[in-house]
Protein backbone atom coordinates (compact mmCIF):
# COMPACT_ATOMS: atom_id res chain seq x y z
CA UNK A 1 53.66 105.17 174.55
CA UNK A 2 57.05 106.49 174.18
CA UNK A 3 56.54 106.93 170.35
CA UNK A 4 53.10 108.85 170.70
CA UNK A 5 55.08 111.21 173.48
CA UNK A 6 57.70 111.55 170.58
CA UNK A 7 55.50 112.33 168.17
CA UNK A 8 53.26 114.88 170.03
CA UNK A 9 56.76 116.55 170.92
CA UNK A 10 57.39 116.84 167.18
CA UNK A 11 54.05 118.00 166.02
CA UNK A 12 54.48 121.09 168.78
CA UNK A 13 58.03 121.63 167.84
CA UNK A 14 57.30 122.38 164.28
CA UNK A 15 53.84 124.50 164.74
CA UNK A 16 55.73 126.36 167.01
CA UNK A 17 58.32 126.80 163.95
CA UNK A 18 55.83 127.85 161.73
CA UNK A 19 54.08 130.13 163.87
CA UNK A 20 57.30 131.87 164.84
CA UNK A 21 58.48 131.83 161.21
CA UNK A 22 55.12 133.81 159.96
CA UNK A 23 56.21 137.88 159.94
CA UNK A 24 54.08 140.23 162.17
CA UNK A 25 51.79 142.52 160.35
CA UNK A 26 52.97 146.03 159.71
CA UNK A 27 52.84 149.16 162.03
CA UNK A 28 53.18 151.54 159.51
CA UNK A 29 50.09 151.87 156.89
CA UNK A 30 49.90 154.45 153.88
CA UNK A 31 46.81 155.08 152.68
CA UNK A 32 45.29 157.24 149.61
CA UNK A 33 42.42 158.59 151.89
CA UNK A 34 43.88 160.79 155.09
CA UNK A 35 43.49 164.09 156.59
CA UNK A 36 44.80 167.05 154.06
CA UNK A 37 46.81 167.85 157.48
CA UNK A 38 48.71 164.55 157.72
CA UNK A 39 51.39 163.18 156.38
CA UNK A 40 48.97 159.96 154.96
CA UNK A 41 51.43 157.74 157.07
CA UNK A 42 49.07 155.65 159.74
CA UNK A 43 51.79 154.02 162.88
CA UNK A 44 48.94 151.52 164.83
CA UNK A 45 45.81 152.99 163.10
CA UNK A 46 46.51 156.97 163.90
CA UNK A 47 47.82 158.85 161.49
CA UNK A 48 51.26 160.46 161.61
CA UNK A 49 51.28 164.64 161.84
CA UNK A 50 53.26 166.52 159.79
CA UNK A 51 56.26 168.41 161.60
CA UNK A 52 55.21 171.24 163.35
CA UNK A 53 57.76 174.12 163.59
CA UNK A 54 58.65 176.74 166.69
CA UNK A 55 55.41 178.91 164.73
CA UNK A 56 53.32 176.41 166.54
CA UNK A 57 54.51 177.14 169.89
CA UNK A 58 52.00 179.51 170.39
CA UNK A 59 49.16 177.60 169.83
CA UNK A 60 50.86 174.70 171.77
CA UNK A 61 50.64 177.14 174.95
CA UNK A 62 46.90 178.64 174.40
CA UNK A 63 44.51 179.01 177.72
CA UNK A 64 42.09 176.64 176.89
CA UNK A 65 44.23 173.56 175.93
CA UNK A 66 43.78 172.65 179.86
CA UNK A 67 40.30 172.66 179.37
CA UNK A 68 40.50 170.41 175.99
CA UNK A 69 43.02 167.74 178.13
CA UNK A 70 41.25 168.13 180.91
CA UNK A 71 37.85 166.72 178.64
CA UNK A 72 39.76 163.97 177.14
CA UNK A 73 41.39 162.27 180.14
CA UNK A 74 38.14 162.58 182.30
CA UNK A 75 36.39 159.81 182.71
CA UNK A 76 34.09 158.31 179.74
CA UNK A 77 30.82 159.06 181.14
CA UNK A 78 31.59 163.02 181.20
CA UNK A 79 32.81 162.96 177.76
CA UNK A 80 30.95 164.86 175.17
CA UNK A 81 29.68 163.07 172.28
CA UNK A 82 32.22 164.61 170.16
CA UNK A 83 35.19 163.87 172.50
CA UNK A 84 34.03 160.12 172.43
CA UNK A 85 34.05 160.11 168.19
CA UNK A 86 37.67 161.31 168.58
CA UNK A 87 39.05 158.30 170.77
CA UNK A 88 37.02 155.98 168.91
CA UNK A 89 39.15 156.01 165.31
């Protein structure tokens, strides 16, 4: 009994090992195929922008960005078809 309890112990002990010992997939992706806009860098399946400089400001701080945001955090159902294609990459 004390042998089987021993050996159980042992068999955990080591899976545990080699599961811990096994590295975690990457974050960070490059791919050939991307967005002429991007940077081709992907961080968690979304692609990486390219640095946008104090020219953008203006187009940061448009009137109807608070419609766009307002679309995307409202709830699924109101979502246009396009909105939904966007969330889903």
């Amino acid at each position: 009994m004390l042998r089987t309890r021993l050996a159980a112990c042992l068999c955990l002990l080591v899976s545990a090992s080699l599961l811990a010992a096994q590295p975690a997939p990457p974050r960070y992706e490059v791919r050939r195929l991307h967005d002429p806009n991007g940077t081709g860098k992907f961080y968690m399946g979304r692609e990486i922008a390219q640095v946008m400089g104090h020219l953008g400001a203006g187009w940061l701080d448009r009137p109807e960005r608070e419609k766009e945001i307002g679309r995307l955090l409202s709830p699924a159902s109101e979502r246009g078809p396009e909105v939904s294609r966007f969330w889903r990459r």
